[in-house]
Protein backbone atom coordinates (compact mmCIF):
# COMPACT_ATOMS: atom_id res chain seq x y z
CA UNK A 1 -47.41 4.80 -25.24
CA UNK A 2 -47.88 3.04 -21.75
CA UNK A 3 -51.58 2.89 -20.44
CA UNK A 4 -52.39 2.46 -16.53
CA UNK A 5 -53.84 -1.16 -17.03
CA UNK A 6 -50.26 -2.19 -18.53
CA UNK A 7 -48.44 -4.41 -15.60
CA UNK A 8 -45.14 -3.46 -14.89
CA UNK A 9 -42.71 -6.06 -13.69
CA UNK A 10 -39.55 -5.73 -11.40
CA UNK A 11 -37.51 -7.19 -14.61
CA UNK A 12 -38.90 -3.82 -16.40
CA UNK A 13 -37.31 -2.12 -13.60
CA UNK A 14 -33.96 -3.51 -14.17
CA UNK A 15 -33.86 -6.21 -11.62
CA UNK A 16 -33.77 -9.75 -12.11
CA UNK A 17 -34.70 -12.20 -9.46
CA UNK A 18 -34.24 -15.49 -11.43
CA UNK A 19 -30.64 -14.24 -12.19
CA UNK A 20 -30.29 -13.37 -8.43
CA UNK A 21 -31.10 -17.02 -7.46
CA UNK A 22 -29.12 -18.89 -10.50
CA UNK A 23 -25.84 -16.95 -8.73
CA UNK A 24 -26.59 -17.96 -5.61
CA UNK A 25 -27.10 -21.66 -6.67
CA UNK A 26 -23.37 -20.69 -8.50
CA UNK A 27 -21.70 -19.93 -5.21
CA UNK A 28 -22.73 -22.85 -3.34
CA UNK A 29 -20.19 -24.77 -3.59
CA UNK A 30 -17.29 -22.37 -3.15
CA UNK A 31 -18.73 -20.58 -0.35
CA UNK A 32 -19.31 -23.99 1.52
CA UNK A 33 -15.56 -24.87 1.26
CA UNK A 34 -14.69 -22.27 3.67
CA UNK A 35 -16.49 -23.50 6.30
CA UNK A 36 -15.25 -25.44 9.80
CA UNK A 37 -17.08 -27.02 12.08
CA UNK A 38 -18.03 -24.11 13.99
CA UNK A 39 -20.45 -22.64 10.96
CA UNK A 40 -24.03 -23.46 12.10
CA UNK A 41 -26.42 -23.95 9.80
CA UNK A 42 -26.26 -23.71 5.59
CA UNK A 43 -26.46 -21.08 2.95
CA UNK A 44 -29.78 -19.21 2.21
CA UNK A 45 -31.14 -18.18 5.87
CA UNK A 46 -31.36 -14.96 7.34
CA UNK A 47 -28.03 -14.24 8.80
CA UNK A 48 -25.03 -16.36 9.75
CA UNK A 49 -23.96 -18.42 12.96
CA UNK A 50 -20.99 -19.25 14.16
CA UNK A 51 -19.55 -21.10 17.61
CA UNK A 52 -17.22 -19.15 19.21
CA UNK A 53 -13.85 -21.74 19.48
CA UNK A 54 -13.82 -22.66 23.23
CA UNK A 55 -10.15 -22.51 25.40
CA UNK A 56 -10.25 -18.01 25.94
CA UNK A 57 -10.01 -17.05 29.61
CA UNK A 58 -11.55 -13.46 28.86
CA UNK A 59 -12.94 -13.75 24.90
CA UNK A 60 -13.29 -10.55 23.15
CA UNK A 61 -14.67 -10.24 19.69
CA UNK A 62 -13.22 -8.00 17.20
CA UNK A 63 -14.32 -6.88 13.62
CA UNK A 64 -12.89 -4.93 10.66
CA UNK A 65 -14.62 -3.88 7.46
CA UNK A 66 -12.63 -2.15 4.20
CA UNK A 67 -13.20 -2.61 0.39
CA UNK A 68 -10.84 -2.75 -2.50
CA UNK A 69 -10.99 1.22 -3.66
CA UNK A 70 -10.53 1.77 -7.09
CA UNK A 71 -8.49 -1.35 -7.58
CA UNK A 72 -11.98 -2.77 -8.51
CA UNK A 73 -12.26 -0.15 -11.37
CA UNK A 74 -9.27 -1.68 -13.27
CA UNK A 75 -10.65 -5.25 -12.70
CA UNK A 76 -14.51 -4.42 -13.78
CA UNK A 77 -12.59 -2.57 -17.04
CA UNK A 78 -9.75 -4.96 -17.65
CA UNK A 79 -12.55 -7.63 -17.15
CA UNK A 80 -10.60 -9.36 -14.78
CA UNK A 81 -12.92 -10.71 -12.04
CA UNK A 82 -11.17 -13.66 -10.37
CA UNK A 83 -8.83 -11.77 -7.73
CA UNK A 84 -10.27 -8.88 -5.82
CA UNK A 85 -12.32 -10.84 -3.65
CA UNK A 86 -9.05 -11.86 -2.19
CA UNK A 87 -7.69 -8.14 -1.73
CA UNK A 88 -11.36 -7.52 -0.05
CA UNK A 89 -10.91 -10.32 2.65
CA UNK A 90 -6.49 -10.14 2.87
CA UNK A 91 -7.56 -5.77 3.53
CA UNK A 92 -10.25 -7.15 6.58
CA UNK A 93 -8.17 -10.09 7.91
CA UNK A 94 -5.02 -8.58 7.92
CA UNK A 95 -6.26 -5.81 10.45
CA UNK A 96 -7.85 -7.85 12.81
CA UNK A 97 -4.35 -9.98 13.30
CA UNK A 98 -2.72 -6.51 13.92
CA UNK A 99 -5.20 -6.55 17.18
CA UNK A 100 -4.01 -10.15 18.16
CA UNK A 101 -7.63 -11.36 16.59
CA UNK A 102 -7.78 -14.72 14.88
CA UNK A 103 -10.21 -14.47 12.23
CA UNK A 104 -13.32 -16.37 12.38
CA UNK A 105 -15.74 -15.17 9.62
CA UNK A 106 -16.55 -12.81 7.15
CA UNK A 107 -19.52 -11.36 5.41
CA UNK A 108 -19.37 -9.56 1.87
CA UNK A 109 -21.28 -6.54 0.27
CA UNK A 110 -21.50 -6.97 -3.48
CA UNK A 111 -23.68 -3.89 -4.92
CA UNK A 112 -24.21 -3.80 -9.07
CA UNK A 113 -26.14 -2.07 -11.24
CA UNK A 114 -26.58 -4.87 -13.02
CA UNK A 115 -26.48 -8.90 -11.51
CA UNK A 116 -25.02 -10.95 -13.97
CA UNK A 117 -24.28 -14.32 -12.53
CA UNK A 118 -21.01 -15.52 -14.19
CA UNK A 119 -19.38 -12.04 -13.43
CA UNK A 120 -20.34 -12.25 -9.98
CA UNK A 121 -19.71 -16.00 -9.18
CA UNK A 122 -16.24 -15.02 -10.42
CA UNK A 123 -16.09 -12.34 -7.62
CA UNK A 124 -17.58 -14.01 -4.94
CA UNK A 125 -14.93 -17.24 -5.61
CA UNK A 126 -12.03 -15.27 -5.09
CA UNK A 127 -14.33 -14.37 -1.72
CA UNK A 128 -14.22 -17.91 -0.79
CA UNK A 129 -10.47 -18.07 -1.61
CA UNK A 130 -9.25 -15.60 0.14
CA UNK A 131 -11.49 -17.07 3.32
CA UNK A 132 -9.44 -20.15 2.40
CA UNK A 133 -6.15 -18.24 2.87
CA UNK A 134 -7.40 -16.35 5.45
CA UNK A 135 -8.54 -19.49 7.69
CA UNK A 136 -12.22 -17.92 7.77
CA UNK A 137 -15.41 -19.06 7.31
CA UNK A 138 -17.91 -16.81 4.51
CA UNK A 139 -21.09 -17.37 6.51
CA UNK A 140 -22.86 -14.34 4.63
CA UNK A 141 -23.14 -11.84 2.18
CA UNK A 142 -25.46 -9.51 0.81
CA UNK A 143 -26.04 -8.98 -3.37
CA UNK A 144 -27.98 -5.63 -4.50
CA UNK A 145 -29.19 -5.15 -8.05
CA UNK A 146 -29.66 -1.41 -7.74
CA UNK A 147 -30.06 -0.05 -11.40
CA UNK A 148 -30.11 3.82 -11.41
CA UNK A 149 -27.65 3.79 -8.59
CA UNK A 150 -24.92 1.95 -10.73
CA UNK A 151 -24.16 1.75 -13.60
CA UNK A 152 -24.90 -1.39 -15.51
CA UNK A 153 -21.07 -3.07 -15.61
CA UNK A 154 -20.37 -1.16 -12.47
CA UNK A 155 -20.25 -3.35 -8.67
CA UNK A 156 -18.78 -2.31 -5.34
CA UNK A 157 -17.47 -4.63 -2.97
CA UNK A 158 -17.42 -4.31 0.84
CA UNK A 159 -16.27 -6.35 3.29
CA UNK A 160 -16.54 -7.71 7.01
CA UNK A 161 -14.39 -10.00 9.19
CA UNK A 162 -14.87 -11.22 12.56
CA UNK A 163 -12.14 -12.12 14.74
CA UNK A 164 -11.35 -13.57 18.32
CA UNK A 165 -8.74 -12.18 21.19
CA UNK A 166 -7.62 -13.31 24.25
CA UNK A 167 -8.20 -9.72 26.15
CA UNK A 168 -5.05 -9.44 27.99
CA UNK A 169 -2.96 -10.30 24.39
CA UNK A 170 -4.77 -7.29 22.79
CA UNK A 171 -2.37 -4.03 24.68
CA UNK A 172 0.64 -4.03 22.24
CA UNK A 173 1.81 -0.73 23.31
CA UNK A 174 2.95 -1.64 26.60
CA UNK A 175 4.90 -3.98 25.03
CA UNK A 176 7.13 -2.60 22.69
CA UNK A 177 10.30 -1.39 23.98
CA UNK A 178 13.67 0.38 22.75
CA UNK A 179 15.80 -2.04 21.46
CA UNK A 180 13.49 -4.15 19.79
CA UNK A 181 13.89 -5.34 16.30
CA UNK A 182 11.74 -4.09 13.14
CA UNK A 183 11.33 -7.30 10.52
CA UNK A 184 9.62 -6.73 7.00
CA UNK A 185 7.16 -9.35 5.48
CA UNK A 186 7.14 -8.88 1.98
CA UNK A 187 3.96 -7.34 -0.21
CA UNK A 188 2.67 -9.48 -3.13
CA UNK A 189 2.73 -5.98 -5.15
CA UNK A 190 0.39 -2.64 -4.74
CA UNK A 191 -1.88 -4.61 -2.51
CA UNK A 192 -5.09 -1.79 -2.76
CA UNK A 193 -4.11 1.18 -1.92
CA UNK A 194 -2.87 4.14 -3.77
CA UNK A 195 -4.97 3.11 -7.15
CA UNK A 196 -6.22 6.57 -7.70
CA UNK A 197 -2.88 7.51 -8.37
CA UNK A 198 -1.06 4.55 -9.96
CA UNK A 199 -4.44 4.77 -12.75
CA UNK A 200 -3.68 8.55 -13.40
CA UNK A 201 0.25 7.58 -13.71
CA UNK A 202 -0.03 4.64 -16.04
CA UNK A 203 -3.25 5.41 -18.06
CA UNK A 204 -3.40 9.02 -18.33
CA UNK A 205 0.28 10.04 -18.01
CA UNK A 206 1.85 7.38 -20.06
CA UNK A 207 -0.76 6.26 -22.04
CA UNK A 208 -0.19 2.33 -21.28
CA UNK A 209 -2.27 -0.34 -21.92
CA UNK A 210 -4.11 -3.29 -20.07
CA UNK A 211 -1.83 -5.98 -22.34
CA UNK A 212 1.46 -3.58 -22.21
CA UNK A 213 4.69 -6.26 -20.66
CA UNK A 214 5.89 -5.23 -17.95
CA UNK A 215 9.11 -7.51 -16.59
CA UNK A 216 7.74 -10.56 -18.97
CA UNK A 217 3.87 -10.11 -17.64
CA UNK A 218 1.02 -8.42 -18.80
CA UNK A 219 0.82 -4.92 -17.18
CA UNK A 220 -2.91 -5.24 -15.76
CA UNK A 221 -1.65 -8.94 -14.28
CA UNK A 222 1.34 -7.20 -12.25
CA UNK A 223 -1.38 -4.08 -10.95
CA UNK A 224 -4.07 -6.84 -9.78
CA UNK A 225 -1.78 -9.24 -8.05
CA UNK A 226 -4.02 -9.68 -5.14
CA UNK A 227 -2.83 -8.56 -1.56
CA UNK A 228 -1.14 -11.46 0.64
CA UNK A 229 -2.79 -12.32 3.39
CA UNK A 230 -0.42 -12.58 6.40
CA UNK A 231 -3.08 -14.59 9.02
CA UNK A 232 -0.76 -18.25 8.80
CA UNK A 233 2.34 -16.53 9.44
CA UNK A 234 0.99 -14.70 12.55
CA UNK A 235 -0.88 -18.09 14.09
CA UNK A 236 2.53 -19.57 13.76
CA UNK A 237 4.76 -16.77 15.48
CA UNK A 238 1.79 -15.47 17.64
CA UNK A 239 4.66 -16.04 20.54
CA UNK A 240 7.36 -14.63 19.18
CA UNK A 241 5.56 -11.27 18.01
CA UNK A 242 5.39 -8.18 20.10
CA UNK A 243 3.48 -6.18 18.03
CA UNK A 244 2.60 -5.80 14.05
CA UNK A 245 1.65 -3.13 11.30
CA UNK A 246 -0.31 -3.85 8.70
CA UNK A 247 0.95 -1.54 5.74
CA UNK A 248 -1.71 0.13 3.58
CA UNK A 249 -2.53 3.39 2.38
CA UNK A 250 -0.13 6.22 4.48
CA UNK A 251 3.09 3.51 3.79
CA UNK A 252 5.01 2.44 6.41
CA UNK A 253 5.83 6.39 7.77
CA UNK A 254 1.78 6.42 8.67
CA UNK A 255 1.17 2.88 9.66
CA UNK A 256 3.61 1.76 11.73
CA UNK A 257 3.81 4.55 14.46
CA UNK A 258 -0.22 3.10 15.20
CA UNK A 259 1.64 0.61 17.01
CA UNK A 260 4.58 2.38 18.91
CA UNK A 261 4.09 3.99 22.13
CA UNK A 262 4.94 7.50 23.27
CA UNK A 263 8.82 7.67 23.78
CA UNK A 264 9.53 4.79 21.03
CA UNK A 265 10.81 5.44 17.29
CA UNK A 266 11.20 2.83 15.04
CA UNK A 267 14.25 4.23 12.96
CA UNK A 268 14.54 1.94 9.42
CA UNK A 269 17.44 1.75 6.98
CA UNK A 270 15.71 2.54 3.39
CA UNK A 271 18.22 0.80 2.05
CA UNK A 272 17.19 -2.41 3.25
CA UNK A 273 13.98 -2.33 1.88
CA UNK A 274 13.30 -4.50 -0.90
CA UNK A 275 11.47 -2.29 -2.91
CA UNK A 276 9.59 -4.42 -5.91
CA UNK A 277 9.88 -3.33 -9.47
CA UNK A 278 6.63 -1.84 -9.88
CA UNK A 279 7.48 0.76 -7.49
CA UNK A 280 10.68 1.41 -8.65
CA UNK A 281 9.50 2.11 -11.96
CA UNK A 282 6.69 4.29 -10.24
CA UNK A 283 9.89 6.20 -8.87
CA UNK A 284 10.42 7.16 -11.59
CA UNK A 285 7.59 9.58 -11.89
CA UNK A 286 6.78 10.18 -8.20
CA UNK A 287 8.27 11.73 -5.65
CA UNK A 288 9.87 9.67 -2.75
CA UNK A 289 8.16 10.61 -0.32
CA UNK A 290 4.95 10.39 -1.94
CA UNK A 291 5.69 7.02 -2.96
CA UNK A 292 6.77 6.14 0.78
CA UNK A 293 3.51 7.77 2.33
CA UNK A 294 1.14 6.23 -0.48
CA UNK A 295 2.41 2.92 -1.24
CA UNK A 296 3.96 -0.32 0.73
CA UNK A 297 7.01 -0.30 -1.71
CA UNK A 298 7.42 -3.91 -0.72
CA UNK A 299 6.66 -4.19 2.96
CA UNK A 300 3.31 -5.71 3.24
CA UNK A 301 3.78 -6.03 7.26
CA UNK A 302 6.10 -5.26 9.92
CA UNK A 303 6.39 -7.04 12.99
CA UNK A 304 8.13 -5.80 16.16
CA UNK A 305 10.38 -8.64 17.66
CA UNK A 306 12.91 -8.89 20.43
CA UNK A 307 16.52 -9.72 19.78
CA UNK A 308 16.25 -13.28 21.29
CA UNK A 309 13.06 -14.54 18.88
CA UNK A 310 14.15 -12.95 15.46
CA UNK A 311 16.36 -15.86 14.17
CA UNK A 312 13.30 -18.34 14.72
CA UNK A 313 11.09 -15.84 12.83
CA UNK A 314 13.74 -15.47 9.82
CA UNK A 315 14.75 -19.43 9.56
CA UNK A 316 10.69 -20.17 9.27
CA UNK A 317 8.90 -17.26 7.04
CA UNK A 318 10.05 -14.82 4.28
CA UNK A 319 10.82 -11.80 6.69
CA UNK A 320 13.97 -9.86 7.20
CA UNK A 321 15.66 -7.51 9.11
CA UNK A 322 14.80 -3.57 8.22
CA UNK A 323 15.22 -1.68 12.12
CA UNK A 324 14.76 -1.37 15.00
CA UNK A 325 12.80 0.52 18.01
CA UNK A 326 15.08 3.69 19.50
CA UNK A 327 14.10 6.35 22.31
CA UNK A 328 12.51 9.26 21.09
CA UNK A 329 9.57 10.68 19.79
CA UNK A 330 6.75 8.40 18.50
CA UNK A 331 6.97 8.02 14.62
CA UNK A 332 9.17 6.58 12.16
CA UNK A 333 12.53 7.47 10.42
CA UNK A 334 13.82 6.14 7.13
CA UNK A 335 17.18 7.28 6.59
């Protein structure tokens, strides 16, 4: 039995500060390898600086935040770590480019019940890699050890990017047009969206396993493919791009009409899609449409481009041709 002269610690309370400064002595190194020479100052202060890059008439400064939903319960189960932190910065990064932002920085939110440092320095380097493909600088982050709020394997991941616009490139609207040309940029898989679903179907309907092949890989390595992360294909065709989509939870039939105009359809030809295996096989249990207004089913972007620039866009990146932009009312048809 406890007596009121018995000291209490905050290591009796579940939190460990010694493990909380061994993982940030972890991260160093990774987290420094993101940064350009517009990061001011080091790891460890209060918040993080950054220059803004110099050359914008009329600078405006954008941000997005998003997480990973519960993509990250397969990885914390399947104990596979090393990935998500790219799906947290690719869902952040590739919103702001949809703006006509160029990502500058980002700042994650890594909340656990429990810190343990290896599990975490795990998460945080796919962070820093995903700043890496991203072309961003991870100039902050937060870790919480909240036991009693999480479980003690449980985490949650949030994230936050900051990007840069030239003002008058930011009104995409008034730029698309009838006539224009729809192209498709291919998804690296489910991205992270619709994994509420796609858990119920393969764990609870079919009864599949972490290890079960699926097309020669393990299944849990084919449902945590992280999401590509478009931001080196936009800097390059910046010109040539009228407007762009980025496709996440609602499909393509929810996402797309965010950047059409009233008066302007964008009318697709399903058939063109090139819908990957994992959501072919999903097909199989799940209505189209559902599928279409849940998933990307292969189309991780869509950029709107006039007639004259597509062949330059098609000779230098992985796109290809799925519509085009008709009169009539805003939204999208698949046929």
């Amino acid at each position: 039995m406890s007596t009121e002269n018995e000291k209490v610690s905050y290591r009796d309370a579940g939190v460990d500060i010694d493990a909380g400064n061994a993982f940030v002595e972890a991260i160093k190194a990774d987290v420094k390898s993101t940064f350009d020479d517009r990061v001011i100052g080091g790891i460890g202060s209060f918040a993080g600086a950054y220059a803004l890059p110099e050359g914008y008439e009329e600078p405006v400064l954008l941000s997005a935040t998003d997480g990973v939903g519960t993509k990250l319960k397969l990885a914390i189960e399947s104990g596979c770590l090393d990935t998500v932190g790219i799906d947290l910065v690719a869902m952040c990064v590739n919103d702001l480019i949809c703006n006509f932002g160029t990502p500058m920085f980002f700042l994650d939110y890594y909340a656990t019940g429990r810190l343990v440092p290896e599990k975490a320095r795990r998460v945080v380097s796919g962070i820093a890699e995903g700043c890496r493909r991203g072309q961003c600088a991870l100039i902050g982050g937060e870790t919480a050890e909240m036991p009693g709020m999480y479980a003690a394997d449980d985490f949650d991941l949030a994230g936050f990017a900051v990007g840069i616009a030239e003002r008058k490139e930011m009104d995409r609207l008034s730029r698309v047009k009838p006539g224009q040309i729809l192209l498709a940029l291919p998804s690296s898989g489910i991205h992270s969206n619709g994994y509420s679903l796609v858990r119920k179907l393969f764990f609870e309907k079919l009864g599949m396993g972490f290890g079960d092949d699926f097309e020669g890989q393990p299944l849990i390595e084919v449902l945590l493919e992280p999401t590509r992360i478009y931001v080196s294909e936009f800097k390059a065709h910046k010109s040539r791009i009228v407007a762009l989509a980025h496709i996440t939870g609602g499909g393509i039939v929810e996402n797309l009409p965010r950047v059409l105009p009233e008066g302007v359809r964008a009318r697709i030809d399903k058939s063109s899609i090139r819908v990957l295996p994992i959501f072919e096989f999903m097909a199989q249990y799940v209505d189209e449409e559902e599928m279409y207004r849940t998933f990307n089913m292969g189309v991780g972007m869509v950029w709107i481009v006039d007639p004259d620039r597509v062949d330059a866009v098609l000779e230098a990146t992985d796109a290809y041709v799925i519509g085009e932009t008709v009169a009539g009312e805003r939204g999208v048809t698949l046929s």
